[in-house]
C-alpha atoms as a PDB file:
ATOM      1  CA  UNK A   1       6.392 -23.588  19.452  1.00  0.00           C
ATOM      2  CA  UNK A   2       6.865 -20.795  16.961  1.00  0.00           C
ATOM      3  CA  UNK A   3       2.819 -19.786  15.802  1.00  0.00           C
ATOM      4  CA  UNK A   4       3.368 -18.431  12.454  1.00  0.00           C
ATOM      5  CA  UNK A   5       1.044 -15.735  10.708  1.00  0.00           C
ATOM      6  CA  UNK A   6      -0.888 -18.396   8.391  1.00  0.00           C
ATOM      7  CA  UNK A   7      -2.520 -15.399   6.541  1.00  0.00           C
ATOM      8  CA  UNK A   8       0.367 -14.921   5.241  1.00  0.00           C
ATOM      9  CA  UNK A   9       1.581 -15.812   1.926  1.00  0.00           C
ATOM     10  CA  UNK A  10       3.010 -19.038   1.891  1.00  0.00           C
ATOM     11  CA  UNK A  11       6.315 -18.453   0.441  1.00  0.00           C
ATOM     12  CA  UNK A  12       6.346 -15.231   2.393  1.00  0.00           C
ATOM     13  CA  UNK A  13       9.542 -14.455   4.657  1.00  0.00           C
ATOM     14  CA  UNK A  14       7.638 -12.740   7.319  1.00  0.00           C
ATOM     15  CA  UNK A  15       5.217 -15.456   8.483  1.00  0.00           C
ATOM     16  CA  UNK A  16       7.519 -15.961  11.707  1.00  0.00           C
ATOM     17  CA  UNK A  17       7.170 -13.611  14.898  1.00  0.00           C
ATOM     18  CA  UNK A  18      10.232 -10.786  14.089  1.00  0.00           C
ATOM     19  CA  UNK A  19      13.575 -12.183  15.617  1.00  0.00           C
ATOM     20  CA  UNK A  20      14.529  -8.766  16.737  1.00  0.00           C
ATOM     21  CA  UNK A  21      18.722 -10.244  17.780  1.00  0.00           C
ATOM     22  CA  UNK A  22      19.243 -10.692  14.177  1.00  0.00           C
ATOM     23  CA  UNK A  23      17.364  -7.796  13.343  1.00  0.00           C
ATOM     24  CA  UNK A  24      19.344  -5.930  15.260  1.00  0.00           C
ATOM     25  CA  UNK A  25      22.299  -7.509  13.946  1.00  0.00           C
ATOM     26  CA  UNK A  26      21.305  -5.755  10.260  1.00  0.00           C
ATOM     27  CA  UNK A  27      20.491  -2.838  12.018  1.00  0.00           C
ATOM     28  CA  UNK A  28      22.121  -1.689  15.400  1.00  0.00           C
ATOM     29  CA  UNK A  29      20.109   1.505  15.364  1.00  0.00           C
ATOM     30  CA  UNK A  30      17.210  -0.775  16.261  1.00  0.00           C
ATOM     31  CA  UNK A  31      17.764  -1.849  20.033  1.00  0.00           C
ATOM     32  CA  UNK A  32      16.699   1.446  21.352  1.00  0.00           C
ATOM     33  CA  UNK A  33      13.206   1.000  19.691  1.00  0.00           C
ATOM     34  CA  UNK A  34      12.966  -2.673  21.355  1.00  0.00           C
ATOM     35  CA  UNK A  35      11.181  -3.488  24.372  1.00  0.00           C
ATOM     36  CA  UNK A  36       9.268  -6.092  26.190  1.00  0.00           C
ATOM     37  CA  UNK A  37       5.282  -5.971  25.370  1.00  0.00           C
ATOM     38  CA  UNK A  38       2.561  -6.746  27.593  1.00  0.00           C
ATOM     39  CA  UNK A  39       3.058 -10.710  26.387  1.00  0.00           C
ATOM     40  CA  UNK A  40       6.725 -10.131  27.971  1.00  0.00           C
ATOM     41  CA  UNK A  41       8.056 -10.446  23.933  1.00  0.00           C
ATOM     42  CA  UNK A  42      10.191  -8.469  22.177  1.00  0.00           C
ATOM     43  CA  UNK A  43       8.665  -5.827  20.494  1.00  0.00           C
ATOM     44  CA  UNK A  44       8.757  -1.982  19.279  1.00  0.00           C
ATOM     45  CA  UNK A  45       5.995   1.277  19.456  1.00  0.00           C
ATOM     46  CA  UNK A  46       4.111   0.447  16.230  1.00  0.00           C
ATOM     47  CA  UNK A  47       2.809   3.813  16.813  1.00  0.00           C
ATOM     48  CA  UNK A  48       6.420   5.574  16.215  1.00  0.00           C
ATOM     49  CA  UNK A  49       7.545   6.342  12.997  1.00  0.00           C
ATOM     50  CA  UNK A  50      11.046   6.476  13.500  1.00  0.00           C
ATOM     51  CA  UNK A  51      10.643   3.169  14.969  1.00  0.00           C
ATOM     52  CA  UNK A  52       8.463   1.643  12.464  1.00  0.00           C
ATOM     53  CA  UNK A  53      11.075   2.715   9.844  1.00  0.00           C
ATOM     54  CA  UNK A  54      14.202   1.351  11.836  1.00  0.00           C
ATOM     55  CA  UNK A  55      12.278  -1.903  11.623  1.00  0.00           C
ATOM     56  CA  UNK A  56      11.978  -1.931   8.236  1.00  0.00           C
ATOM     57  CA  UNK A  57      15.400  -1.100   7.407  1.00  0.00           C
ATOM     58  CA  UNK A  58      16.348  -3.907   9.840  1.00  0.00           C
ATOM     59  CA  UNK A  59      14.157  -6.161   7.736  1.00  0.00           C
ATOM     60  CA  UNK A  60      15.286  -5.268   4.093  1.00  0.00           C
ATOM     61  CA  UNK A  61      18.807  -5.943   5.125  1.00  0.00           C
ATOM     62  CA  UNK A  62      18.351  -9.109   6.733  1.00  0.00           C
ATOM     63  CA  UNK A  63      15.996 -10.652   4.455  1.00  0.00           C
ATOM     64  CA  UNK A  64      16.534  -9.426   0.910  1.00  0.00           C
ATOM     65  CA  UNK A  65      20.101  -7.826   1.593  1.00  0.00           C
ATOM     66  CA  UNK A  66      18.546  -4.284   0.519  1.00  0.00           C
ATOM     67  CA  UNK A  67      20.152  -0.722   2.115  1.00  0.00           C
ATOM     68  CA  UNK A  68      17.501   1.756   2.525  1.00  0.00           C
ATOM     69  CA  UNK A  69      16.183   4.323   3.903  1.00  0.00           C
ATOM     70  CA  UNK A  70      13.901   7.358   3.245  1.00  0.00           C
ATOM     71  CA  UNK A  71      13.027  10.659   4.565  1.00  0.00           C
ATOM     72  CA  UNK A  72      10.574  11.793   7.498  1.00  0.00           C
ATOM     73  CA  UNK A  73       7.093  12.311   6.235  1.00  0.00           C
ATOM     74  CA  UNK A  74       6.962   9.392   3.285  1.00  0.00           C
ATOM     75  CA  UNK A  75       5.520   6.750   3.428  1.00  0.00           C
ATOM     76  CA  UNK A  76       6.994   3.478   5.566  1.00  0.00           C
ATOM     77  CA  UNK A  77       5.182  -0.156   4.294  1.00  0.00           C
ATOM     78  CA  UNK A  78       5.124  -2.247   6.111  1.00  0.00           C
ATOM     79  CA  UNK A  79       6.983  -5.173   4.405  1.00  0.00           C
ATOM     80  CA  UNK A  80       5.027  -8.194   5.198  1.00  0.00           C
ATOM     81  CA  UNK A  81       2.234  -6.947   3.202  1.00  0.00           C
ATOM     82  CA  UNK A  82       4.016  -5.312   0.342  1.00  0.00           C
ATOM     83  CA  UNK A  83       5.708  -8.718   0.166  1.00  0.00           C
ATOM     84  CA  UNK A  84       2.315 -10.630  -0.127  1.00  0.00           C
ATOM     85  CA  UNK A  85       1.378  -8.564  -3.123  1.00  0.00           C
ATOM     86  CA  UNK A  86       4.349  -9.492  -4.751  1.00  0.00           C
ATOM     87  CA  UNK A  87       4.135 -13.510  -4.076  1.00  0.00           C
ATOM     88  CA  UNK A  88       0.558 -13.507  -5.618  1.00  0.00           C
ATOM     89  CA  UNK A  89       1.454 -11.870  -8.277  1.00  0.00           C
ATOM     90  CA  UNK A  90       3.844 -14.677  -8.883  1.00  0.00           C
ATOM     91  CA  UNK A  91       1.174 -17.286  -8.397  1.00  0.00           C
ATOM     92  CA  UNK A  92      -1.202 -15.114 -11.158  1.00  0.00           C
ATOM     93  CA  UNK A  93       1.962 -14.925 -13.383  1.00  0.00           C
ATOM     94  CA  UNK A  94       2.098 -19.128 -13.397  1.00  0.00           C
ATOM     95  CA  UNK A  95      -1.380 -19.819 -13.990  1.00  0.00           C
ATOM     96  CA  UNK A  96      -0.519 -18.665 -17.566  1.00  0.00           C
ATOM     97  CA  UNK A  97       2.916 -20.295 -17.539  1.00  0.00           C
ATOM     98  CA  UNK A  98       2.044 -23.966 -17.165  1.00  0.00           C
ATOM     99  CA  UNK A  99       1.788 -23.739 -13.223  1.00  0.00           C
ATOM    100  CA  UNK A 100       5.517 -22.125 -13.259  1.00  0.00           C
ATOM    101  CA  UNK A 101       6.238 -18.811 -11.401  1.00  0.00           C
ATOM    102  CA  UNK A 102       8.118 -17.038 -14.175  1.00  0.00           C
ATOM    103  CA  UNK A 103      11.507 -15.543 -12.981  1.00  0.00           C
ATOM    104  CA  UNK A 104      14.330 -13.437 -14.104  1.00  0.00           C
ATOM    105  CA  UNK A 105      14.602 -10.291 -16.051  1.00  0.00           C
ATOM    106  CA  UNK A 106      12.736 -10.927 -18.961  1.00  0.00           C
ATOM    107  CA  UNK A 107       9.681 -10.894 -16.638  1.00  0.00           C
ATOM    108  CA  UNK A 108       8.854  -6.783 -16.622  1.00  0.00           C
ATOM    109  CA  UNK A 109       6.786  -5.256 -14.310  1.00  0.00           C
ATOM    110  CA  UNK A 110       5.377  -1.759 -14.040  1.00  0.00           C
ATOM    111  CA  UNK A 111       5.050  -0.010 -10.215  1.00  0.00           C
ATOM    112  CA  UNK A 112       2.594   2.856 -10.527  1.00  0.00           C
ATOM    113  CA  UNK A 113       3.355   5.112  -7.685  1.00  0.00           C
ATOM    114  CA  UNK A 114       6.648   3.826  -6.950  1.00  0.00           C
ATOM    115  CA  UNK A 115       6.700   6.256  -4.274  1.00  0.00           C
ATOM    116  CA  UNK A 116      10.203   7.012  -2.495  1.00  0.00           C
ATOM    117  CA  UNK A 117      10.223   3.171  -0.821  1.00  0.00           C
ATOM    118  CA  UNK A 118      10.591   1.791  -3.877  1.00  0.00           C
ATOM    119  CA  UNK A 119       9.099  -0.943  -1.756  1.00  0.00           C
ATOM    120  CA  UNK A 120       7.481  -3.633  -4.487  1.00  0.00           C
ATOM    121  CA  UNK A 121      10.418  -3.367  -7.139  1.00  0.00           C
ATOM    122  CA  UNK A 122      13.175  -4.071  -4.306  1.00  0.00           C
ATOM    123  CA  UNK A 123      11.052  -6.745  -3.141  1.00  0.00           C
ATOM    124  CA  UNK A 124      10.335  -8.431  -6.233  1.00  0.00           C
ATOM    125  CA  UNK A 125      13.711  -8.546  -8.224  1.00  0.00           C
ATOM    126  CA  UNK A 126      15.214  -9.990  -4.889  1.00  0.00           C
ATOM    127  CA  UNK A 127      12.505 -12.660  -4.862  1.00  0.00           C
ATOM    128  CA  UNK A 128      11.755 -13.427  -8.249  1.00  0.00           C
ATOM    129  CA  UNK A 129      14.927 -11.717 -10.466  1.00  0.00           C
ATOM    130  CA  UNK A 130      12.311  -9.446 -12.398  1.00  0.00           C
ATOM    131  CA  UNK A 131      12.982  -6.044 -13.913  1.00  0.00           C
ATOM    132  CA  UNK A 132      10.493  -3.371 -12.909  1.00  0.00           C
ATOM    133  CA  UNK A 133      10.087   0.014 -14.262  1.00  0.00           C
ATOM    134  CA  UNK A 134       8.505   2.628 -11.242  1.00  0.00           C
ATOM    135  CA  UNK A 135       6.787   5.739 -11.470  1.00  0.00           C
ATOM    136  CA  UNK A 136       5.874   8.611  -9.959  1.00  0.00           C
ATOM    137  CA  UNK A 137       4.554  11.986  -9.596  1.00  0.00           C
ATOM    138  CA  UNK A 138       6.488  13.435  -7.700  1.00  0.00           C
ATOM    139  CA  UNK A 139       9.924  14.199  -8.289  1.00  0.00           C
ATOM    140  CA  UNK A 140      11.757  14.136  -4.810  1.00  0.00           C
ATOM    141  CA  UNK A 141       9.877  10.437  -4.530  1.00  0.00           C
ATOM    142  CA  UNK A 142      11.857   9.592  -7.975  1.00  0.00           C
ATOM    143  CA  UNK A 143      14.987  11.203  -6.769  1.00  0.00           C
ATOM    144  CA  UNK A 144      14.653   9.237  -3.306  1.00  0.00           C
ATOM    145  CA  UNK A 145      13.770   6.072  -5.058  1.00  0.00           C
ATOM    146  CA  UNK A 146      16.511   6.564  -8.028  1.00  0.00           C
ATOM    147  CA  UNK A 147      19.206   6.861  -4.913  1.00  0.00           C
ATOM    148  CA  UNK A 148      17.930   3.455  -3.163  1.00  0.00           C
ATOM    149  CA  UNK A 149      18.092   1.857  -6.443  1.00  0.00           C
ATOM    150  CA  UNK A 150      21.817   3.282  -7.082  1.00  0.00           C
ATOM    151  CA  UNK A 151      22.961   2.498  -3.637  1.00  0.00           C
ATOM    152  CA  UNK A 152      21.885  -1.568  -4.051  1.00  0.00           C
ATOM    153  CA  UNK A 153      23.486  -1.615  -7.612  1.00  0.00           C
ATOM    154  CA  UNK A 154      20.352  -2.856  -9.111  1.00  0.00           C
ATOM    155  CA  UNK A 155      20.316   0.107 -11.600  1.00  0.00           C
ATOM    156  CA  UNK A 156      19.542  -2.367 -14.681  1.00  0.00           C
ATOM    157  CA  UNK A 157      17.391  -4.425 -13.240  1.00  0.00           C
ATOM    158  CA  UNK A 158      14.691  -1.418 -11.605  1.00  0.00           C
ATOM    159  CA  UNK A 159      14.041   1.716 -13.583  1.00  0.00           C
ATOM    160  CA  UNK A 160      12.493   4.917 -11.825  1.00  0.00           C
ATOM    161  CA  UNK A 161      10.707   7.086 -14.201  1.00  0.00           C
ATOM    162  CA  UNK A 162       9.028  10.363 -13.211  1.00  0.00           C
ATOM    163  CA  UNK A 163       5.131  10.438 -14.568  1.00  0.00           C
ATOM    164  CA  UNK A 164       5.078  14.786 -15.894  1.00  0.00           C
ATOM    165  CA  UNK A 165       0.985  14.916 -16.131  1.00  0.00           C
ATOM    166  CA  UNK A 166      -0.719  14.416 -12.635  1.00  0.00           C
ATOM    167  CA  UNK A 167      -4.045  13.938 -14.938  1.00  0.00           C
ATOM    168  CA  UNK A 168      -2.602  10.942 -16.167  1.00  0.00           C
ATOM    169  CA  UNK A 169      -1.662   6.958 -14.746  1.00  0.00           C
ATOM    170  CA  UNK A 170      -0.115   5.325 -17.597  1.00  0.00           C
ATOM    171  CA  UNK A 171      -0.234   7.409 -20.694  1.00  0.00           C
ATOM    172  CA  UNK A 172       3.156   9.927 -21.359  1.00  0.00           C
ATOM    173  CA  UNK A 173       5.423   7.566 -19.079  1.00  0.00           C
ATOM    174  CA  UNK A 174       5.592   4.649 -21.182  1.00  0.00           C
ATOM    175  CA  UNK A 175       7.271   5.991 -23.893  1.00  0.00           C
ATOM    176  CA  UNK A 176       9.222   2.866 -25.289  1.00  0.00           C
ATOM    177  CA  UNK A 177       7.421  -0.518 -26.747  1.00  0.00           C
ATOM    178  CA  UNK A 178       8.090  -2.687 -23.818  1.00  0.00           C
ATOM    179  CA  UNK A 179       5.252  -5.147 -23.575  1.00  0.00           C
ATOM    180  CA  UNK A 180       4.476  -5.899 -19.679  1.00  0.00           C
ATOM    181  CA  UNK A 181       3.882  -9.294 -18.294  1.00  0.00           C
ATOM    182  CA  UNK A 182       2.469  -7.588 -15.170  1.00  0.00           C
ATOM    183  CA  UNK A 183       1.558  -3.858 -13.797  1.00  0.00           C
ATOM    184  CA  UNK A 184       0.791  -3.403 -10.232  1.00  0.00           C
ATOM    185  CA  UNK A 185      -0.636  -0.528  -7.884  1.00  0.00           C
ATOM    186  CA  UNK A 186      -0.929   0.989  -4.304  1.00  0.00           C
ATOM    187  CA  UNK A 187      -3.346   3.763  -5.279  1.00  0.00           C
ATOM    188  CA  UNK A 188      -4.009   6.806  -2.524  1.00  0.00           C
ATOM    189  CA  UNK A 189      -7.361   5.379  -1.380  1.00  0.00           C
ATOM    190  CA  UNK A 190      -8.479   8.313   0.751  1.00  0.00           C
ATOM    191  CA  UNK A 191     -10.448  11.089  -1.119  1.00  0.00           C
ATOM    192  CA  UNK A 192      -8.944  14.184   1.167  1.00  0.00           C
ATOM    193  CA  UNK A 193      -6.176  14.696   3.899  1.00  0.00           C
ATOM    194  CA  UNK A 194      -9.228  14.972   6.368  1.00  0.00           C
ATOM    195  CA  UNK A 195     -10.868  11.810   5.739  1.00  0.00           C
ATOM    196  CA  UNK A 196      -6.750   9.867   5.764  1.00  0.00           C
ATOM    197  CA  UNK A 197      -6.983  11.874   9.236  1.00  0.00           C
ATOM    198  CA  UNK A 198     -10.228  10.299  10.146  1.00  0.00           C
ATOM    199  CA  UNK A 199      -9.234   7.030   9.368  1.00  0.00           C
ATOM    200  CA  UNK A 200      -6.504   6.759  11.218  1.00  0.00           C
ATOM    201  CA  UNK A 201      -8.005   8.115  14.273  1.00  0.00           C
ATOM    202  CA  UNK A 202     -10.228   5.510  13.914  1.00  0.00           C
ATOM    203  CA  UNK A 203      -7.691   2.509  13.105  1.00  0.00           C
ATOM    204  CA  UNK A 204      -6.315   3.870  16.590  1.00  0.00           C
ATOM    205  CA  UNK A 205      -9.210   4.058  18.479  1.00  0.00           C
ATOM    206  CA  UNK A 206      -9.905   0.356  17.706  1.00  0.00           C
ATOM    207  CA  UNK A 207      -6.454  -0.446  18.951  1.00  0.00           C
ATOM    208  CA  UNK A 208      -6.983   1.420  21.863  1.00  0.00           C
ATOM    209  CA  UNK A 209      -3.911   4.118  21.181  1.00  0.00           C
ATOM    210  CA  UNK A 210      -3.895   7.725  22.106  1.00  0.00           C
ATOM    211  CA  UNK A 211      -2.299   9.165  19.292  1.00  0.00           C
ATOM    212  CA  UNK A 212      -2.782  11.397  16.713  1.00  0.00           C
ATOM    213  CA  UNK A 213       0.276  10.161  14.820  1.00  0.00           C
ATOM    214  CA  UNK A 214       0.348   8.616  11.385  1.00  0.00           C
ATOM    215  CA  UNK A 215       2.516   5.900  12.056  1.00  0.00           C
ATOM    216  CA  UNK A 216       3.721   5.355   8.180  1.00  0.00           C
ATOM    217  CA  UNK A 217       3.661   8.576   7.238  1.00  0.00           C
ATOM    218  CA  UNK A 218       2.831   9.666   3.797  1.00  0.00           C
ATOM    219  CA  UNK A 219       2.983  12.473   1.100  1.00  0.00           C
ATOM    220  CA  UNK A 220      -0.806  13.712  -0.172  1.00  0.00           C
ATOM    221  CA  UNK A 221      -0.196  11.871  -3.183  1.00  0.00           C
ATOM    222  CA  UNK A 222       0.547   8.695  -1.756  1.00  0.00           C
ATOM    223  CA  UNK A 223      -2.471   8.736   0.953  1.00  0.00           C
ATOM    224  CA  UNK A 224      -5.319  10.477  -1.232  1.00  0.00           C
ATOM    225  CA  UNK A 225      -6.380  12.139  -4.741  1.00  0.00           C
ATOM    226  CA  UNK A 226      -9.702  13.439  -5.659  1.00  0.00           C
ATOM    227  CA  UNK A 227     -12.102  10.557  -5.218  1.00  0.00           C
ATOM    228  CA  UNK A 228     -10.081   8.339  -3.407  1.00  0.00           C
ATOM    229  CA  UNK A 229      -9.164   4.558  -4.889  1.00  0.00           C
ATOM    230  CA  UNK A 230     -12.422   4.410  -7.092  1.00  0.00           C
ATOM    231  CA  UNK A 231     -11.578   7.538  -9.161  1.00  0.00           C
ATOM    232  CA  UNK A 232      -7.833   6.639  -9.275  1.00  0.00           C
ATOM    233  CA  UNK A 233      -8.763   3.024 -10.578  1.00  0.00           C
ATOM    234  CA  UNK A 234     -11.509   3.599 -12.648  1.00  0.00           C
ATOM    235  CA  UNK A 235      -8.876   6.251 -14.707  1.00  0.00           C
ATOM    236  CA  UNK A 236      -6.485   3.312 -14.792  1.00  0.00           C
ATOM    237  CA  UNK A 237      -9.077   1.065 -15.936  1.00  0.00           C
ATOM    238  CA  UNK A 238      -9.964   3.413 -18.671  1.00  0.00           C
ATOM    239  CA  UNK A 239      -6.331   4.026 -19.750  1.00  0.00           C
ATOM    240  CA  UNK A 240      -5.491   0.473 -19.766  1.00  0.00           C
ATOM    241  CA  UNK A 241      -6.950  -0.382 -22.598  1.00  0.00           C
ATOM    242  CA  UNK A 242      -4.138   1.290 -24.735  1.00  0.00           C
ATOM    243  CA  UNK A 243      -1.462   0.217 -22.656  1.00  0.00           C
ATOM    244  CA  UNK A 244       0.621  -2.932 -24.219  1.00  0.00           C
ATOM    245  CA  UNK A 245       0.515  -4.794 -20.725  1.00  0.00           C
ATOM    246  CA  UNK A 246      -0.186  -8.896 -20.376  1.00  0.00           C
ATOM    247  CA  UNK A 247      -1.787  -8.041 -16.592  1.00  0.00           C
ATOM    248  CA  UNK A 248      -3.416  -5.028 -14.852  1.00  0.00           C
ATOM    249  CA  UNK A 249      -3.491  -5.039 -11.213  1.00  0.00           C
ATOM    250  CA  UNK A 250      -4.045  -3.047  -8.301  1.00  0.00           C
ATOM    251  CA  UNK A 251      -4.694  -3.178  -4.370  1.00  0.00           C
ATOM    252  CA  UNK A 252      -8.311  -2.241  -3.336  1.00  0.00           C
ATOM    253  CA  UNK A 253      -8.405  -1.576   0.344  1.00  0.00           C
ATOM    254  CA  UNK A 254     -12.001  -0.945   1.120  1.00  0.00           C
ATOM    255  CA  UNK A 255     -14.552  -3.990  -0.132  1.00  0.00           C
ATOM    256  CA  UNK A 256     -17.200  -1.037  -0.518  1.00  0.00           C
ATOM    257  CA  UNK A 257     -14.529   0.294  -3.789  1.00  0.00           C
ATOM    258  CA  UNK A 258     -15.556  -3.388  -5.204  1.00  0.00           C
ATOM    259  CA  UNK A 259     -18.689  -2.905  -7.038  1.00  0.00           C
ATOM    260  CA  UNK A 260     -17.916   0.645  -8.712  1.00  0.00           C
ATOM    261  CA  UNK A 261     -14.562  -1.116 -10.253  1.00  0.00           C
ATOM    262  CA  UNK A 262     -16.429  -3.627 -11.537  1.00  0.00           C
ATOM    263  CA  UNK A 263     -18.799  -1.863 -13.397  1.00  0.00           C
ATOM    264  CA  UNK A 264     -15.867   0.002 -14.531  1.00  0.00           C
ATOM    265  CA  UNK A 265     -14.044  -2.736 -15.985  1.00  0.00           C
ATOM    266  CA  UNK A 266     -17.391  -4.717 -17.355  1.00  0.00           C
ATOM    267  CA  UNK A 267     -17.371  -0.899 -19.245  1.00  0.00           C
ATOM    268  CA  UNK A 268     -14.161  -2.009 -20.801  1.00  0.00           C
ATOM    269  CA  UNK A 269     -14.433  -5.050 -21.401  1.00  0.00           C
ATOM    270  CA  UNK A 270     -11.871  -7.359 -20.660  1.00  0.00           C
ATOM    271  CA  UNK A 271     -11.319 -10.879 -21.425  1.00  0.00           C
ATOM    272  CA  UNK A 272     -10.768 -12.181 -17.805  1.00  0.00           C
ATOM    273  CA  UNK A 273     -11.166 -10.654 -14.440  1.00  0.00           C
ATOM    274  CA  UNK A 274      -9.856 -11.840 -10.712  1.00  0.00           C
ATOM    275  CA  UNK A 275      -9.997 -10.688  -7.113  1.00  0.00           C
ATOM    276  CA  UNK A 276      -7.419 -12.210  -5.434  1.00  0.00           C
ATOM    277  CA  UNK A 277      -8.436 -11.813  -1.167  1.00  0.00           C
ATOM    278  CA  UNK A 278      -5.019 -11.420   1.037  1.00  0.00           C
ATOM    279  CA  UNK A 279      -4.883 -11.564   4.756  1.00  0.00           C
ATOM    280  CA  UNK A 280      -2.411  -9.596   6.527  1.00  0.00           C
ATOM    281  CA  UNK A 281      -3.054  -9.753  10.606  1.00  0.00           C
ATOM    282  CA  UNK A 282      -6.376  -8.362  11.446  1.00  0.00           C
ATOM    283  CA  UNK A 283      -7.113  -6.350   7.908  1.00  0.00           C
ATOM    284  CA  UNK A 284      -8.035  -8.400   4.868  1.00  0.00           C
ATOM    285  CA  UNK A 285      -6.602  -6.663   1.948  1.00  0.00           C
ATOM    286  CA  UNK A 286      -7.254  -7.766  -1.968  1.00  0.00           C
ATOM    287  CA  UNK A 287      -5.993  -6.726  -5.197  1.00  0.00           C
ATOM    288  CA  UNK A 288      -8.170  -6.806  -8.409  1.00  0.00           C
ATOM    289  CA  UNK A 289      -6.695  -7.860 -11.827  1.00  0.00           C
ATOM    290  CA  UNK A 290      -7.780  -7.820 -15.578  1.00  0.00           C
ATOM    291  CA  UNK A 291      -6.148  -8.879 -19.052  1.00  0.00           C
ATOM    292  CA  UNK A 292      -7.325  -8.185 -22.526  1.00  0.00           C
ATOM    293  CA  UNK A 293      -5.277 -10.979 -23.400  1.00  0.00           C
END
């Protein structure tokens, strides 16, 4: 009996255990990460970064017929999660559609912090056909991303643009009169390299793994800014008021972040707020979202 991961989204492709022969189909490079674990299953060193990224090149190809790949030291999602994001953003996109998930590419979609993945618009036009604009501030991310993007042929459907002012989210990037259905957000959470250092010393120590290792790597900007998620959203929140877009949302990964974002957006008042909660293995993850709609 196959036990799937029922914190998973259900229309999400990665609620089954990873079938690591047709993985390594997609991906040859893979079978010299693969191994039996301690349950005698098929598995890889979660704690390896080259092997982490094989993985997930293995799994873009087999599931959403995506080519990729990225340099050492960015950061490697993993996809089950990224994909997660993306299904409930589908599900908030229907509640104001008559109970149908929009698709195709008049839906638009803004990535802030596209990063050099290019994880959430790959994801998303595969699964849902939408067109996605991506930025970034940093310009060998948007070079990285821009080749990904080439390499699939999905040039008109995903747009990489390069954000010029690191003091601001949205404002001097959007510079045409698209109106968004939907904007969406991994912000750097940690407020310092030390304290992204601390916490994954700790996430190891809980899983009982001597290493010192950041398993998904990770430019400064992607990991942390100058107060961490709170200062990064509440900016967003502030900016978003100007910003012709149907949907603001972004991923909060500490509950403690909660209560300062709300204030935040009770401070600019708009005319509906959610928290959606997601599940993904042992971490609970959410994403907060606001309209002025």
């Amino acid at each position: 009996m196959i036990l799937l991961k029922t914190e998973l989204h259900p229309r999400n492709k990665h609620r089954a255990p990873y079938d690591f022969k047709e993985l390594i189909k997609c991906c040859p490079d893979l079978t010299k990460f693969v191994a039996k674990n301690s349950y005698g299953n098929d598995s890889i060193d979660f704690t390896d970064p080259i092997a982490v990224k094989t993985l997930n090149k293995a799994i873009l190809k087999l599931f959403y017929n995506i080519t990729w790949d990225i340099p050492e030291h960015f950061l490697c999602p993993p996809i089950p999660g990224r994909a997660d994001y993306i299904h409930y953003i589908a599900d908030l996109l229907a509640v104001f559609n008559r109970g149908i998930i929009p698709e195709g590419k008049n839906i638009s979609v803004l990535d802030i912090g596209v990063g050099a993945n290019c994880i959430y618009p790959l994801i998303g036009h595969r699964e849902y056909g939408w067109s996605f604009v991506g930025t970034d501030i940093d310009p060998l991310a948007i070079s990285i991303a821009k080749g990904i993007v080439a390499q699939n042929n999905l040039t008109d459907a995903i747009e990489i643009r390069l954000q010029k002012s690191s003091a601001n989210i949205f404002q001097g990037v959007l510079h045409d009169d698209t109106i968004y259905d939907v904007s969406m957000c991994n912000p750097p959470f940690h407020a310092s390299r030390a304290e992204a250092e601390v916490g994954t010393q700790r996430k190891w120590r809980n899983l009982k793994v001597q290493t010192k290792a950041l398993n998904f790597g990770g430019q400064s900007n992607e990991l942390w800014c100058p107060g961490g998620e709170v200062a990064f959203i509440k900016q967003m929140i502030e900016e978003s008021v100007h910003i012709n877009c149907k949907w603001f949302t972004t991923l909060v990964s500490k509950a403690s972040s909660l209560v300062p974002i709300y204030r935040a957006l009770e401070k600019a008042r708009p005319t509906e707020i959610r928290t959606v909660d997601m599940g993904q293995g042992q971490k609970k993850s959410r994403f907060v979202a606001w309209t002025f709609m």
